[in-house]
C-alpha atoms as a PDB file:
ATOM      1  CA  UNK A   1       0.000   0.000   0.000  1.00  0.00           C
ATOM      2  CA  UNK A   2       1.131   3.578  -0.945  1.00  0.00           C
ATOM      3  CA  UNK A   3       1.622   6.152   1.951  1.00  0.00           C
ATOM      4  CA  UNK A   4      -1.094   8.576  -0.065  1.00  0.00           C
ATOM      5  CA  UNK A   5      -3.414   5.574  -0.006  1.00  0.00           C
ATOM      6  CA  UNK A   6      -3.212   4.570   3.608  1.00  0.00           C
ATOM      7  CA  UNK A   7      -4.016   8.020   3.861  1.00  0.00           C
ATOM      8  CA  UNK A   8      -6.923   8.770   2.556  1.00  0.00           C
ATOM      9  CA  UNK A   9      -8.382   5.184   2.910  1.00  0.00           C
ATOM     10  CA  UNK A  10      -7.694   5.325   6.810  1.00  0.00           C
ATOM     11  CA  UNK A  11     -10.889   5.748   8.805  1.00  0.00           C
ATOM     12  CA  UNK A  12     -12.005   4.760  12.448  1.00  0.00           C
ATOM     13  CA  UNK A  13     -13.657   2.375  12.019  1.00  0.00           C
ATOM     14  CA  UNK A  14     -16.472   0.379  14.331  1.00  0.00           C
ATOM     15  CA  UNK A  15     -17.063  -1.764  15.777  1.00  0.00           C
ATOM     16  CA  UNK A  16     -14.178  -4.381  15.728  1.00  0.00           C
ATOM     17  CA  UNK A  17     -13.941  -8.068  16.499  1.00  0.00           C
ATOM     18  CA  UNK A  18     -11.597 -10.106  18.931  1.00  0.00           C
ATOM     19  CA  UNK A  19      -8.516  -9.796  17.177  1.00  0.00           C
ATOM     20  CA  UNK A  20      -5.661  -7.752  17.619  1.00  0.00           C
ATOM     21  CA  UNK A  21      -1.896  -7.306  16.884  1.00  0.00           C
ATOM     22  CA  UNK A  22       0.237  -9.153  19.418  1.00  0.00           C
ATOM     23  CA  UNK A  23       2.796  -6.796  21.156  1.00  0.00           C
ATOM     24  CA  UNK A  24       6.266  -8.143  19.616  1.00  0.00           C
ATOM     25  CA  UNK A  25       4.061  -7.006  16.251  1.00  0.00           C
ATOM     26  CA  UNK A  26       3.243  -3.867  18.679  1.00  0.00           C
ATOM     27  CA  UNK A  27       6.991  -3.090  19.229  1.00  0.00           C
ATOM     28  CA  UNK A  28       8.012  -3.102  15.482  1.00  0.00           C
ATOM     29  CA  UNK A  29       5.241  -0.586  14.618  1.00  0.00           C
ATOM     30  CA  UNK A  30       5.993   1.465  17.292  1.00  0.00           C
ATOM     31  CA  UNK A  31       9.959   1.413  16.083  1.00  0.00           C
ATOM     32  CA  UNK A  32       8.828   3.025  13.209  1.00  0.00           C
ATOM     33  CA  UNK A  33       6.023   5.461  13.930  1.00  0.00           C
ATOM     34  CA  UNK A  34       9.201   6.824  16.652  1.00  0.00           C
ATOM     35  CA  UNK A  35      10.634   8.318  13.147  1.00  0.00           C
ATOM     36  CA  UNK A  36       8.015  11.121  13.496  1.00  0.00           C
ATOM     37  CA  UNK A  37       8.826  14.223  13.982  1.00  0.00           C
ATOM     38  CA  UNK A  38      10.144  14.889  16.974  1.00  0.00           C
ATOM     39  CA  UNK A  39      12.498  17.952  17.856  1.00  0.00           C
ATOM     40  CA  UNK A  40      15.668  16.685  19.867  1.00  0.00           C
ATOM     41  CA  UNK A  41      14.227  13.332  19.749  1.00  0.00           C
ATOM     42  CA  UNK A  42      12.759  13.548  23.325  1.00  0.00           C
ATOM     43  CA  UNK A  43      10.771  11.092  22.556  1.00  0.00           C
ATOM     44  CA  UNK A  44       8.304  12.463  25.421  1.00  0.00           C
ATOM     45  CA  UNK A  45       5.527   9.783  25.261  1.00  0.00           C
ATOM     46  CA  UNK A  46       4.789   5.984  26.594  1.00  0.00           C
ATOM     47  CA  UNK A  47       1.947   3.759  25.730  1.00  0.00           C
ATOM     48  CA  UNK A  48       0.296   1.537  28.033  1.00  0.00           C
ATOM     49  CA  UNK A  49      -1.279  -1.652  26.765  1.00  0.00           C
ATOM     50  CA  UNK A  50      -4.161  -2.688  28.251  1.00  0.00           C
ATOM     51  CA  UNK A  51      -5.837  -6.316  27.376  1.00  0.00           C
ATOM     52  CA  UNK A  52      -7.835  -8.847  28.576  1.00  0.00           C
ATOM     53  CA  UNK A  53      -9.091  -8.789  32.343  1.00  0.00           C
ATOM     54  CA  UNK A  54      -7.165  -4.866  32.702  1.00  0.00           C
ATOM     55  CA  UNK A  55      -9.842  -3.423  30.646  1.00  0.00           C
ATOM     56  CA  UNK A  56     -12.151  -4.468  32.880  1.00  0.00           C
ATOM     57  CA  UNK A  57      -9.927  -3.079  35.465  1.00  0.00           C
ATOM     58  CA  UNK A  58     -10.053   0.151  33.299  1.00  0.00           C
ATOM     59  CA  UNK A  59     -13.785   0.273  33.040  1.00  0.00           C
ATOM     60  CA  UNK A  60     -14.727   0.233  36.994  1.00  0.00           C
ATOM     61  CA  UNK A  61     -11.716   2.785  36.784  1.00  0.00           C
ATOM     62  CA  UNK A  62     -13.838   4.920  35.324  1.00  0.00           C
ATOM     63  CA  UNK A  63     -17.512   4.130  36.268  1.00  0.00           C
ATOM     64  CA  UNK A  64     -15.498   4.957  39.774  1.00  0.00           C
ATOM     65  CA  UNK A  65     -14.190   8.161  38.584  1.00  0.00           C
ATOM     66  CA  UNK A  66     -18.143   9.050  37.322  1.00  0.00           C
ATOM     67  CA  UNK A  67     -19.653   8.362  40.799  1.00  0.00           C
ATOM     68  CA  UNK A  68     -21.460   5.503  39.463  1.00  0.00           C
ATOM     69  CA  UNK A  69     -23.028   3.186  41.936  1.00  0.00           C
ATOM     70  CA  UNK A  70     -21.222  -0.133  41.810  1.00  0.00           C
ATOM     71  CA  UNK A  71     -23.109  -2.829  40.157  1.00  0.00           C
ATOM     72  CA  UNK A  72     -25.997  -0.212  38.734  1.00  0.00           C
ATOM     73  CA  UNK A  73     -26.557   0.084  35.469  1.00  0.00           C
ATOM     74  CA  UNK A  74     -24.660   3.182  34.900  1.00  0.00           C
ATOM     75  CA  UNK A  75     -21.705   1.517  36.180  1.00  0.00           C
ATOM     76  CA  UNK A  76     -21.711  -1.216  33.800  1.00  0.00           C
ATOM     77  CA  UNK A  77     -22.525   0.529  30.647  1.00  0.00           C
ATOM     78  CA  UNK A  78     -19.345   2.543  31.660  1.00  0.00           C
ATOM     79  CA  UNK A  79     -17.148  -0.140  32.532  1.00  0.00           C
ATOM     80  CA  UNK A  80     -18.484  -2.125  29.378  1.00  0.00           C
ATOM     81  CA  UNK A  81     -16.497   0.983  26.726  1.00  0.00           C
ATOM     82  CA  UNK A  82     -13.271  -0.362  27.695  1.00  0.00           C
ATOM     83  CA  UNK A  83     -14.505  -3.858  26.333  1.00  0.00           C
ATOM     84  CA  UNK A  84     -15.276  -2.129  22.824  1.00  0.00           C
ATOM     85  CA  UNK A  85     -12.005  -3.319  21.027  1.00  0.00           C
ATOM     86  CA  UNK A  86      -9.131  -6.140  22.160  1.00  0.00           C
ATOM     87  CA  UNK A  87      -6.685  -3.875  22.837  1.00  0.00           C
ATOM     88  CA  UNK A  88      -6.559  -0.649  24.139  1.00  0.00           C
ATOM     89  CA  UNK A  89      -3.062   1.470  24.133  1.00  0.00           C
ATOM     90  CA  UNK A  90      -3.094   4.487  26.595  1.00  0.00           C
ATOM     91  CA  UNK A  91      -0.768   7.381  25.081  1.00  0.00           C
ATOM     92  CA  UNK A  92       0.570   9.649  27.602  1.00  0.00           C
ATOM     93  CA  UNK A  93       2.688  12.728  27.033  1.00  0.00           C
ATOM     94  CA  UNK A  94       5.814  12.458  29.535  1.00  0.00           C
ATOM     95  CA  UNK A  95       7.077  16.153  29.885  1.00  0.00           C
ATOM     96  CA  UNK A  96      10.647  16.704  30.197  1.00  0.00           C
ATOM     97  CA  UNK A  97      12.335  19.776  30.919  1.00  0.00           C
ATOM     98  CA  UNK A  98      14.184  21.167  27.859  1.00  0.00           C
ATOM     99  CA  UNK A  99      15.665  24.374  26.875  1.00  0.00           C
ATOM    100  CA  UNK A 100      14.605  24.457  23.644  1.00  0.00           C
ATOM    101  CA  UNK A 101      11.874  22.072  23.808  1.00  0.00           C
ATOM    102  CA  UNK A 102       8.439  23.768  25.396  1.00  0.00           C
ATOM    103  CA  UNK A 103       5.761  21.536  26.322  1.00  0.00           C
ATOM    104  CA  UNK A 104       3.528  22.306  23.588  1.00  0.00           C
ATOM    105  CA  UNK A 105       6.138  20.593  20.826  1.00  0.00           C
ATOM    106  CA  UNK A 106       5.839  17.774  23.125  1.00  0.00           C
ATOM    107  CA  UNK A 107       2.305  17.203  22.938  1.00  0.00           C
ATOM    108  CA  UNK A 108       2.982  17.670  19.088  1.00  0.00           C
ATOM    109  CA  UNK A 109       5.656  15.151  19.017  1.00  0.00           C
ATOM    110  CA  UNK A 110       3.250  12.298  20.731  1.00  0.00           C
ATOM    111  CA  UNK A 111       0.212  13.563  18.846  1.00  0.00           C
ATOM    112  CA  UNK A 112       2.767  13.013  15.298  1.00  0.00           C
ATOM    113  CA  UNK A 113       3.429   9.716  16.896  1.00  0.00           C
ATOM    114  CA  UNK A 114       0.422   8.115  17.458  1.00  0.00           C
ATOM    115  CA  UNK A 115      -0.784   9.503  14.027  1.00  0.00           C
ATOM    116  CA  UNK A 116       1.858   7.406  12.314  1.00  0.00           C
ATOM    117  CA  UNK A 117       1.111   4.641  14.545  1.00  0.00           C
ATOM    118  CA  UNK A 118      -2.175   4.794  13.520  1.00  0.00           C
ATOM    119  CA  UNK A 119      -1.323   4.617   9.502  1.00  0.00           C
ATOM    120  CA  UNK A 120       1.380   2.014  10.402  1.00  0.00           C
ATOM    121  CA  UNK A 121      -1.749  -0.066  12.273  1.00  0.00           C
ATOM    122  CA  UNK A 122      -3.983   0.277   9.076  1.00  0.00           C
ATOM    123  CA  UNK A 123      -1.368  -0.335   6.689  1.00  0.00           C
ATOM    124  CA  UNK A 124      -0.832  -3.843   8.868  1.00  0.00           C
ATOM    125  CA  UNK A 125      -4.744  -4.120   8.670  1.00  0.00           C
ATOM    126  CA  UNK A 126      -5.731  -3.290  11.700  1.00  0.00           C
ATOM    127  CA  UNK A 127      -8.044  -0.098  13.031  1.00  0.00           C
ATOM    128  CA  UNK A 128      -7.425   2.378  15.565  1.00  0.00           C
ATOM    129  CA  UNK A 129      -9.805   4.605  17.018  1.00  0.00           C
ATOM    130  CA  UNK A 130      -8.687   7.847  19.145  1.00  0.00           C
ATOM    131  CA  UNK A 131     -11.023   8.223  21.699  1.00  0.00           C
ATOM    132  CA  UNK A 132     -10.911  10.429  24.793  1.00  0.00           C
ATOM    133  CA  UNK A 133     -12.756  12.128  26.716  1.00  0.00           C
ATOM    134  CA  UNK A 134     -13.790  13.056  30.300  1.00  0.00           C
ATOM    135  CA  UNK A 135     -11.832   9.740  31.271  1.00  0.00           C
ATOM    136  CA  UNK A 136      -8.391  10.792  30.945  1.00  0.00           C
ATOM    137  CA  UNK A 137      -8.892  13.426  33.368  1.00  0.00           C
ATOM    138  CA  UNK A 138      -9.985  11.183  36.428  1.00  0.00           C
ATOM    139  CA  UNK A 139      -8.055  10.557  39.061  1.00  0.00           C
ATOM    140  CA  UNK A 140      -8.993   6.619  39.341  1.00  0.00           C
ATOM    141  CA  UNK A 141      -8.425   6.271  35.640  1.00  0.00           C
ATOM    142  CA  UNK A 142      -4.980   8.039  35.974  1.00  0.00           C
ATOM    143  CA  UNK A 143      -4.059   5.961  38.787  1.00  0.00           C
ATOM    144  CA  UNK A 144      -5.159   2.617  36.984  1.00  0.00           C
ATOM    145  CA  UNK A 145      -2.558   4.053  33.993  1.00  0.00           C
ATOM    146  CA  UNK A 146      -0.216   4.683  36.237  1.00  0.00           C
ATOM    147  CA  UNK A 147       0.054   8.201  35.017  1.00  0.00           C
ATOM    148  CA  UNK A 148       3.055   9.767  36.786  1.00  0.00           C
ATOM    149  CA  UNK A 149       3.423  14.011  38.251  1.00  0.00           C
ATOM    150  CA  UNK A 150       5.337  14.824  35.048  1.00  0.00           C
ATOM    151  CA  UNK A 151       2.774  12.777  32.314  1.00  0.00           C
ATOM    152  CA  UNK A 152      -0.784  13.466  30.618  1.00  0.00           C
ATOM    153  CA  UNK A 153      -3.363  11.113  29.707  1.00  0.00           C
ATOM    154  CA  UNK A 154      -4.419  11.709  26.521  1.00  0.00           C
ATOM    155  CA  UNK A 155      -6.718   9.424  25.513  1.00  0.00           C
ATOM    156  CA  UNK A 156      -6.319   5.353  23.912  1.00  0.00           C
ATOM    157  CA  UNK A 157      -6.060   3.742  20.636  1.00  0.00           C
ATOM    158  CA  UNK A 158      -8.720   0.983  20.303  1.00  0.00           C
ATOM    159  CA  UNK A 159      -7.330  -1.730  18.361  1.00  0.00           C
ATOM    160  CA  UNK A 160      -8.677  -4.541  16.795  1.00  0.00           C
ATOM    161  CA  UNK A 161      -9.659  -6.104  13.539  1.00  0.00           C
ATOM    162  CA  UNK A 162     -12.515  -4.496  11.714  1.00  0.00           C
ATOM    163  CA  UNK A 163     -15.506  -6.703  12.466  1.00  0.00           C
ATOM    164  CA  UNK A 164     -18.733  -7.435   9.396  1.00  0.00           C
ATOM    165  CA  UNK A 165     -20.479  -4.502   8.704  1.00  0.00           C
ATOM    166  CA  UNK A 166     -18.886  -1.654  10.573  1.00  0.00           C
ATOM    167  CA  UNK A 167     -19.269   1.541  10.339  1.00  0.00           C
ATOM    168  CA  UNK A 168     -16.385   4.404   9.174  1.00  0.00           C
ATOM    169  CA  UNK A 169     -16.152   8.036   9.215  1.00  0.00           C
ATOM    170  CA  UNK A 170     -17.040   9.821   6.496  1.00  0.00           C
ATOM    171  CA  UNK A 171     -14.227  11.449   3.878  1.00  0.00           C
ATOM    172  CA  UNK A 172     -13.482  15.358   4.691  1.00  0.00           C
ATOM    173  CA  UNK A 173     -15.007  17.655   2.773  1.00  0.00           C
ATOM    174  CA  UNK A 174     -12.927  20.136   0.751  1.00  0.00           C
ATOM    175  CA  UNK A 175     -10.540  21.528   2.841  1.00  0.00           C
ATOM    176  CA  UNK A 176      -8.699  24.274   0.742  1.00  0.00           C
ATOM    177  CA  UNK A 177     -10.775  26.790   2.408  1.00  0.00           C
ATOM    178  CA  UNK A 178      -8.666  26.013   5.434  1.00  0.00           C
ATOM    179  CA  UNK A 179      -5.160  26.792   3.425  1.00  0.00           C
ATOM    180  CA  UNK A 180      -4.499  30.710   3.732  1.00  0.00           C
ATOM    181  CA  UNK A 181      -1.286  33.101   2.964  1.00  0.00           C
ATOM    182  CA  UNK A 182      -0.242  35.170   5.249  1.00  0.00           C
ATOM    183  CA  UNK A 183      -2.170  38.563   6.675  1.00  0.00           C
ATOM    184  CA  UNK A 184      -0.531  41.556   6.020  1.00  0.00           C
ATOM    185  CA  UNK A 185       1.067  43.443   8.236  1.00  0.00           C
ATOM    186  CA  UNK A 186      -0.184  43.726  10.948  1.00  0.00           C
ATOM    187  CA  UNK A 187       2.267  46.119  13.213  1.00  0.00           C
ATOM    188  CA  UNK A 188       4.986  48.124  12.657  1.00  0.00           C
ATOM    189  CA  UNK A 189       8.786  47.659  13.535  1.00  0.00           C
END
């Protein structure tokens, strides 16, 4: 598959069955997607895998977080999103302290990161979904994570195969609009 391809044929995609890349697969995608761009190669993010019984885990995590009573119904529709794909890969931003390196190139590092992961995933044949939220925020969801002082939550991939029938995002519309030169000047020297 071309790069241009695996762009514009990438969606998220849902739902998605049981199946899901194993992590030694995991690893070698990752050693790529790392070529992103990423100034002084801080490499300021980790991922956090989270299968099988630690989704559940995840999911009273966060029906916690919400208040929800445990056992009621709210509770389990909550805990029951974590169980929505196989494999679920946290991605935290782990700020370092750099002179020429402000948080906010950071972020964009682990943001370019997990968008070539994501192209690296489809390319393989897998989906991954973004999703986010409220969640990352909590503080029983950021203690399940293991989120340190110096890290944000920003959300997890949900991986998996794409299952009969799912559903995809539509294509963008035309986004030239969204391409502009330069204002003039605006001040004075």
């Amino acid at each position: 598959m071309q790069l241009q391809d695996a762009i514009r044929l990438r969606r998220s995609t849902a739902p998605v069955d049981d199946r899901a890349p194993q992590d030694r697969e995991l690893r070698a995608l990752l050693q790529l997607a790392a070529h992103a761009p990423d100034h002084a190669a801080l490499r300021p993010w980790r991922l956090v895998t989270v299968r099988g019984e630690d989704r559940r885990r995840l999911g009273e995590a966060m029906a916690a977080g919400f208040g929800d009573p445990a056992g009621s119904q709210a509770a389990v529709k909550t805990a029951a999103k974590t169980s929505r794909a196989p494999l679920l890969v946290g991605v935290l931003v782990c700020y370092q302290d750099h002179p020429k390196v402000p948080p906010r190139e950071q972020l964009a590092a682990t943001v370019a990161m997990v968008t070539t992961l994501q192209l690296l995933l489809f390319e393989a044949g897998w989906t991954a979904m973004w999703r986010s939220g409220p969640p990352v925020e909590l503080a029983e969801v950021q203690a399940a994570m293991g989120v340190g002082s110096d890290e944000q939550l920003l959300g997890w991939l949900y991986i998996g195969a794409t299952a009969a029938g799912g559903a995809s995002s539509a294509e963008p519309e035309d986004l030239g609009a969204r391409l502009r030169p330069m204002p003039g000047p605006a001040y004075s020297a």
